[in-house]
C-alpha atoms as a PDB file:
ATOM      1  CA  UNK A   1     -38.713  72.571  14.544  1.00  0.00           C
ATOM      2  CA  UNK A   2     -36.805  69.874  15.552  1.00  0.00           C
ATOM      3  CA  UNK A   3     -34.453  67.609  13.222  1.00  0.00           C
ATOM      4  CA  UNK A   4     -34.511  63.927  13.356  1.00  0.00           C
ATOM      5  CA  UNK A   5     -30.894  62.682  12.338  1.00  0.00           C
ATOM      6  CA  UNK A   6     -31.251  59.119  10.749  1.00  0.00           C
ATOM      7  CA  UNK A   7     -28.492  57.249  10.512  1.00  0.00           C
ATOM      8  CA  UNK A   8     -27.781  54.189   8.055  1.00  0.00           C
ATOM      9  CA  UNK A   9     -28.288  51.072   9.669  1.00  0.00           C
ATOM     10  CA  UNK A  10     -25.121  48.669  10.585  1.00  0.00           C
ATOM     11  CA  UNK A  11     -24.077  45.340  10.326  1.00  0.00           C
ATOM     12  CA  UNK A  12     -26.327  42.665   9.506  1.00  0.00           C
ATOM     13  CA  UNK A  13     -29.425  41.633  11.471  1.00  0.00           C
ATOM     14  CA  UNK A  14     -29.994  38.353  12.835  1.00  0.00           C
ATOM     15  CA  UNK A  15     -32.247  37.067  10.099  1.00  0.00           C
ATOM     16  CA  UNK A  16     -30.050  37.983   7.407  1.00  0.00           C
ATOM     17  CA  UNK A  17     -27.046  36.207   8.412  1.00  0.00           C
ATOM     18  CA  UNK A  18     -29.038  32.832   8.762  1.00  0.00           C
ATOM     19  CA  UNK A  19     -30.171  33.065   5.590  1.00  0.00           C
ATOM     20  CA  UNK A  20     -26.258  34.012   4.013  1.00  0.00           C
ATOM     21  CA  UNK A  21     -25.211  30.807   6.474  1.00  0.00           C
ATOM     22  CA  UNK A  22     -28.084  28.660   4.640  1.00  0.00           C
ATOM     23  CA  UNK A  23     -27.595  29.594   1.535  1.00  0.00           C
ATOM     24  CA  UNK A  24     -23.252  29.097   1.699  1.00  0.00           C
ATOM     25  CA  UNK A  25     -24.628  25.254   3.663  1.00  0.00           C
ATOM     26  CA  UNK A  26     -26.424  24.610   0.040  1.00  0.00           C
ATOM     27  CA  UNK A  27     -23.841  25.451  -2.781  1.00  0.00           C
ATOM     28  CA  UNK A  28     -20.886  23.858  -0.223  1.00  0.00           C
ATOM     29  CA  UNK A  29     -23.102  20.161   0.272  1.00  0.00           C
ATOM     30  CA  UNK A  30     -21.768  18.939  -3.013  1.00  0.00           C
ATOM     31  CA  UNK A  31     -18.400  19.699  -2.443  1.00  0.00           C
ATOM     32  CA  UNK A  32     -18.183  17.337   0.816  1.00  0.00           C
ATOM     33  CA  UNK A  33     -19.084  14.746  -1.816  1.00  0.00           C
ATOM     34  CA  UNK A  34     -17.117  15.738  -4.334  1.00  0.00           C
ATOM     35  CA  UNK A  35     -13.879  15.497  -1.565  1.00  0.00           C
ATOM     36  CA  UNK A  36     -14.445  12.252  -0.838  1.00  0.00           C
ATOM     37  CA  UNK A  37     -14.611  10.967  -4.025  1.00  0.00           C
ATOM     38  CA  UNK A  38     -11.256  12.775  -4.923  1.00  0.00           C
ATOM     39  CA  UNK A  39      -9.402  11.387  -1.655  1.00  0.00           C
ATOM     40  CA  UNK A  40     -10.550   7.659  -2.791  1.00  0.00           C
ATOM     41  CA  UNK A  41      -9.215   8.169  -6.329  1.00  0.00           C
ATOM     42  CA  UNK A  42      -6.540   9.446  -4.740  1.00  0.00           C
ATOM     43  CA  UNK A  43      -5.876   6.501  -2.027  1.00  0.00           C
ATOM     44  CA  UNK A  44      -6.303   4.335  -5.193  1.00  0.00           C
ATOM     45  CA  UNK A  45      -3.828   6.226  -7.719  1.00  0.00           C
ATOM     46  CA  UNK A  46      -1.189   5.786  -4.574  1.00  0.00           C
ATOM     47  CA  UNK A  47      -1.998   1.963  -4.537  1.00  0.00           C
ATOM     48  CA  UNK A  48      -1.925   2.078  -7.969  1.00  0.00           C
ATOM     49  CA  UNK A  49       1.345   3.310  -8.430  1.00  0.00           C
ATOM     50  CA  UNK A  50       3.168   1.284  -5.748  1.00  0.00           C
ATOM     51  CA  UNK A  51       1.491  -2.283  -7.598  1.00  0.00           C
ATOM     52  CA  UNK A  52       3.354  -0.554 -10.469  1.00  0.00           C
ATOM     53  CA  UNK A  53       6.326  -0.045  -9.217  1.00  0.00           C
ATOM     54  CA  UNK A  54       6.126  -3.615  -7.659  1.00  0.00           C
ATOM     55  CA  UNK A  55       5.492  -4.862 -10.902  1.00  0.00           C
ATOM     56  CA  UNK A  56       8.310  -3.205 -12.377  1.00  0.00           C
ATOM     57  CA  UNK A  57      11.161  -4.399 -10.072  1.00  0.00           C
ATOM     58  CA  UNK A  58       9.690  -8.094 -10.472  1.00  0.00           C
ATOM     59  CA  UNK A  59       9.693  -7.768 -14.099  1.00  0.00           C
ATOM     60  CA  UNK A  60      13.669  -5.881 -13.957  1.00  0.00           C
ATOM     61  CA  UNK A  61      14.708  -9.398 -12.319  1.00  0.00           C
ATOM     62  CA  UNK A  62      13.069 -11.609 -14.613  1.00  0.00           C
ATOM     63  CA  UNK A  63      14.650  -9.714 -17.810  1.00  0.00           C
ATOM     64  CA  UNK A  64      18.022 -10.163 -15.743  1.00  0.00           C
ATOM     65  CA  UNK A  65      17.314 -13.512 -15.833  1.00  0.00           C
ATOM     66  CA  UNK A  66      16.443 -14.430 -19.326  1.00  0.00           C
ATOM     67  CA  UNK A  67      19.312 -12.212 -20.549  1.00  0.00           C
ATOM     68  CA  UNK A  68      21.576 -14.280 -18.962  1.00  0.00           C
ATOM     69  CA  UNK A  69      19.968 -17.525 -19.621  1.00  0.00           C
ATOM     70  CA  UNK A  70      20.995 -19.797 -23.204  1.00  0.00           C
ATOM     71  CA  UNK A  71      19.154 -19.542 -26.409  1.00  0.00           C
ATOM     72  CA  UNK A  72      16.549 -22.262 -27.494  1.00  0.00           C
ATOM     73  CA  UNK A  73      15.569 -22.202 -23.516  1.00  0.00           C
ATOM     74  CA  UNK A  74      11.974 -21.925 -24.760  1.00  0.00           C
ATOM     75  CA  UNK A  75       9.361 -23.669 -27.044  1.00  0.00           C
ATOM     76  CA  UNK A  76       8.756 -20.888 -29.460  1.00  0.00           C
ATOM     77  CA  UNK A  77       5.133 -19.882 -29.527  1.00  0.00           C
ATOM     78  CA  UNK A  78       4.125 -21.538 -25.915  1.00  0.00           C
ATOM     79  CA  UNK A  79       3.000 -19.945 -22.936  1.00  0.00           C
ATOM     80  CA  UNK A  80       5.922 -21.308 -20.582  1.00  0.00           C
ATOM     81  CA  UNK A  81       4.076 -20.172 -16.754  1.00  0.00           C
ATOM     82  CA  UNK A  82       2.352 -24.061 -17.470  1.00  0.00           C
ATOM     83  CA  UNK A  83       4.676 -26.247 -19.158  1.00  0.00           C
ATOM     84  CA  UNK A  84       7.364 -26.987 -16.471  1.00  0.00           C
ATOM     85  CA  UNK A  85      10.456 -25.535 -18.695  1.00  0.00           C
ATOM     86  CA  UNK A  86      13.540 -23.663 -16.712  1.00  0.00           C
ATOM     87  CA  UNK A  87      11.448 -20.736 -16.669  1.00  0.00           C
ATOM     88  CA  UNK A  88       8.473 -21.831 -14.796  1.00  0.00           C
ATOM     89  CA  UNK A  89      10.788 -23.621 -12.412  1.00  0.00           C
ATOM     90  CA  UNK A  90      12.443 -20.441 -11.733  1.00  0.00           C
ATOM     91  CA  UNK A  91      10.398 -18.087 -11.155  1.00  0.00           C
ATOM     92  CA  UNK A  92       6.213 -19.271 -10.143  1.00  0.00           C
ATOM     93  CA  UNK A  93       2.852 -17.926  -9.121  1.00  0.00           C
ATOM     94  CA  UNK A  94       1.882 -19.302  -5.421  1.00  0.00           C
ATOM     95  CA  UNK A  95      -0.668 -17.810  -2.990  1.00  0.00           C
ATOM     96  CA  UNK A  96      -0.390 -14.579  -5.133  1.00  0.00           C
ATOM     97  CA  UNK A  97       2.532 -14.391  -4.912  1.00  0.00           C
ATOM     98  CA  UNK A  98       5.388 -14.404  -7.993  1.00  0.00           C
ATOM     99  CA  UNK A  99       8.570 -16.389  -6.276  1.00  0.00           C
ATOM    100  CA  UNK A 100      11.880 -16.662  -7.394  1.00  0.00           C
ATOM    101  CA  UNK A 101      12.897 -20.316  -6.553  1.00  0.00           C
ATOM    102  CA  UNK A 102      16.681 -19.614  -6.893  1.00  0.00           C
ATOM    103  CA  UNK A 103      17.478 -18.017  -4.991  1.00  0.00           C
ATOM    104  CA  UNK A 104      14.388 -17.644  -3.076  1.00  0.00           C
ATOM    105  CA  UNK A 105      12.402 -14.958  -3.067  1.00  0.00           C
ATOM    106  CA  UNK A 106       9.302 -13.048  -3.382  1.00  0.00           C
ATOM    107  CA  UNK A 107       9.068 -10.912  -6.348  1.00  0.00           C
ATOM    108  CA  UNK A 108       5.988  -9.613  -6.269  1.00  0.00           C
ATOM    109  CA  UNK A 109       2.318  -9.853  -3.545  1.00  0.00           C
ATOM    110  CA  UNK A 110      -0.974  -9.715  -5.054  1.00  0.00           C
ATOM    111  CA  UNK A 111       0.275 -11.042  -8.287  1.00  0.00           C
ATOM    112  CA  UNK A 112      -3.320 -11.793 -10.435  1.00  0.00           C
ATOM    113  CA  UNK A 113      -1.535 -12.850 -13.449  1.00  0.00           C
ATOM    114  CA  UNK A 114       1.201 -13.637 -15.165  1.00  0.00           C
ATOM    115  CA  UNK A 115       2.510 -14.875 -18.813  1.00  0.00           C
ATOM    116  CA  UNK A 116       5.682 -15.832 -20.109  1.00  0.00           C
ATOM    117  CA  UNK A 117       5.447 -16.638 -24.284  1.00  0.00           C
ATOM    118  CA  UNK A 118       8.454 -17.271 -26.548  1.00  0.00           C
ATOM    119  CA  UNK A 119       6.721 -15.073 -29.787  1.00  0.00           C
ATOM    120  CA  UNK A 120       9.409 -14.923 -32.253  1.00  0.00           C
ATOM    121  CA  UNK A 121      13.166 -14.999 -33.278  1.00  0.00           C
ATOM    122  CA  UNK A 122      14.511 -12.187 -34.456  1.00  0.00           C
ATOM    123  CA  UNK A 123      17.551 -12.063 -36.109  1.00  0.00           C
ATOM    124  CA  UNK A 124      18.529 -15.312 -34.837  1.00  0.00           C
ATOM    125  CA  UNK A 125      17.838 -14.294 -31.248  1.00  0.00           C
ATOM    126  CA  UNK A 126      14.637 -15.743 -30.000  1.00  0.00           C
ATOM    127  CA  UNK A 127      12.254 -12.832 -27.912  1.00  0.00           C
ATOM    128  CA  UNK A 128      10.547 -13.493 -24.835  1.00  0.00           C
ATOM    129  CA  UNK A 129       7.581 -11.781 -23.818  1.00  0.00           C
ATOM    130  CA  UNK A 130       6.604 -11.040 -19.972  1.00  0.00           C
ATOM    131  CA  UNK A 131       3.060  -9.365 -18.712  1.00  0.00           C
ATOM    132  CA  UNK A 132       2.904  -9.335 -15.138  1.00  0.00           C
ATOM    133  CA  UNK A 133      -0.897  -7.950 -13.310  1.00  0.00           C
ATOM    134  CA  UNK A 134      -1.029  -7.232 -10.007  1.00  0.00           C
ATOM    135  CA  UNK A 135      -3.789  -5.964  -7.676  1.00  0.00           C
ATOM    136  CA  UNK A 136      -4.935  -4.546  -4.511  1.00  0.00           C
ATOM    137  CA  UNK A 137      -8.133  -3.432  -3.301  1.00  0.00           C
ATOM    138  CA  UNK A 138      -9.999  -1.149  -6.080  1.00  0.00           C
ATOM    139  CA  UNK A 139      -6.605  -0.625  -7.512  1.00  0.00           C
ATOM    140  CA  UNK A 140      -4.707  -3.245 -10.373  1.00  0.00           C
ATOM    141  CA  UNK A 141      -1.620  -2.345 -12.668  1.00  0.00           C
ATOM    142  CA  UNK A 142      -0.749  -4.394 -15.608  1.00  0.00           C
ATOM    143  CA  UNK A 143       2.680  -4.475 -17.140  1.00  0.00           C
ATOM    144  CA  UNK A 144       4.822  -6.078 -19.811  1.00  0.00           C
ATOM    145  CA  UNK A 145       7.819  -6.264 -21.576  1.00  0.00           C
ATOM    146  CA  UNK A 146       9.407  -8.261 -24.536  1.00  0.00           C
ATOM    147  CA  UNK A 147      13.353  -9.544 -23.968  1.00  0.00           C
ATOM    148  CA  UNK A 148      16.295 -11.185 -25.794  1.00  0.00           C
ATOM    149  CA  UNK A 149      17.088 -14.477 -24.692  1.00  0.00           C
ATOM    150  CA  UNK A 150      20.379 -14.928 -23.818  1.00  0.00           C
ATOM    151  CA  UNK A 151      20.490 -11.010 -24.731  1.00  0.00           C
ATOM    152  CA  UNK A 152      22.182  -8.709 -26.904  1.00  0.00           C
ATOM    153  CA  UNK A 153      24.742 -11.314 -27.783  1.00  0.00           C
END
């Protein structure tokens, strides 16, 4: 009588490992989608943040300028970017751009809007408010603030 030893078989065959490479092809196909999508948000979070940050800095010079500027500078209640006061001569919208006419300078590129209004006095000190939108691409960031004229004082 003779004995047959059978041994387990090995690895995996041929046809197996086509189907395993098939298979991981199918559930990783939506991911390559799902990548791109997350490095465009993130290429417009990054553009984001630096219009922001643009926005800011343009907005820290105009509060340094109507701080230091004299009360009753503004019509209370007006939008001031269109009626020619001090304000609008100092700083303006041109090409996209917010300038500083003295001294000269650009503030701020791809500028889409911008307000100046003269809300309110408060406690004898007359507020100005600034909103400043800027935007690139896909990307836009929209910021504001509200200042004393002629500050603290």
């Amino acid at each position: 009588m003779s004995r047959t030893i059978v041994r387990p078989a090995r690895g995996l065959s041929l046809v197996e490992l086509l189907i395993a490479l098939a298979l991981a092809a199918l559930m990783l196909a939506p991911l390559a989608g799902l990548t791109a999508d997350m490095a465009t948000a993130c290429a417009i979070a990054a553009d984001r943040q630096i219009l922001l940050r643009d926005a800011e800095f343009a907005l820290g010079r105009m509060a340094y300028v109507i701080e230091n500027s004299p009360q009753g500078m503004l019509k209370q209640g007006t939008d001031t970017t269109t009626t020619g006061t001090w304000f609008a001569q100092t700083f303006k919208l041109a090409n996209g751009q917010l300038v500083q006419t003295n001294p000269d300078g650009v503030l701020a590129d791809n500028v889409t809007g911008f307000s100046v209004t003269a809300p309110e006095t408060v406690a004898g000190q007359q507020l100005v408010q600034v909103t400043l939108t800027l935007a690139r691409g896909d990307a836009s960031a929209s910021t504001g603030m509200t200042v004393r004229l002629g500050g603290a004082q």
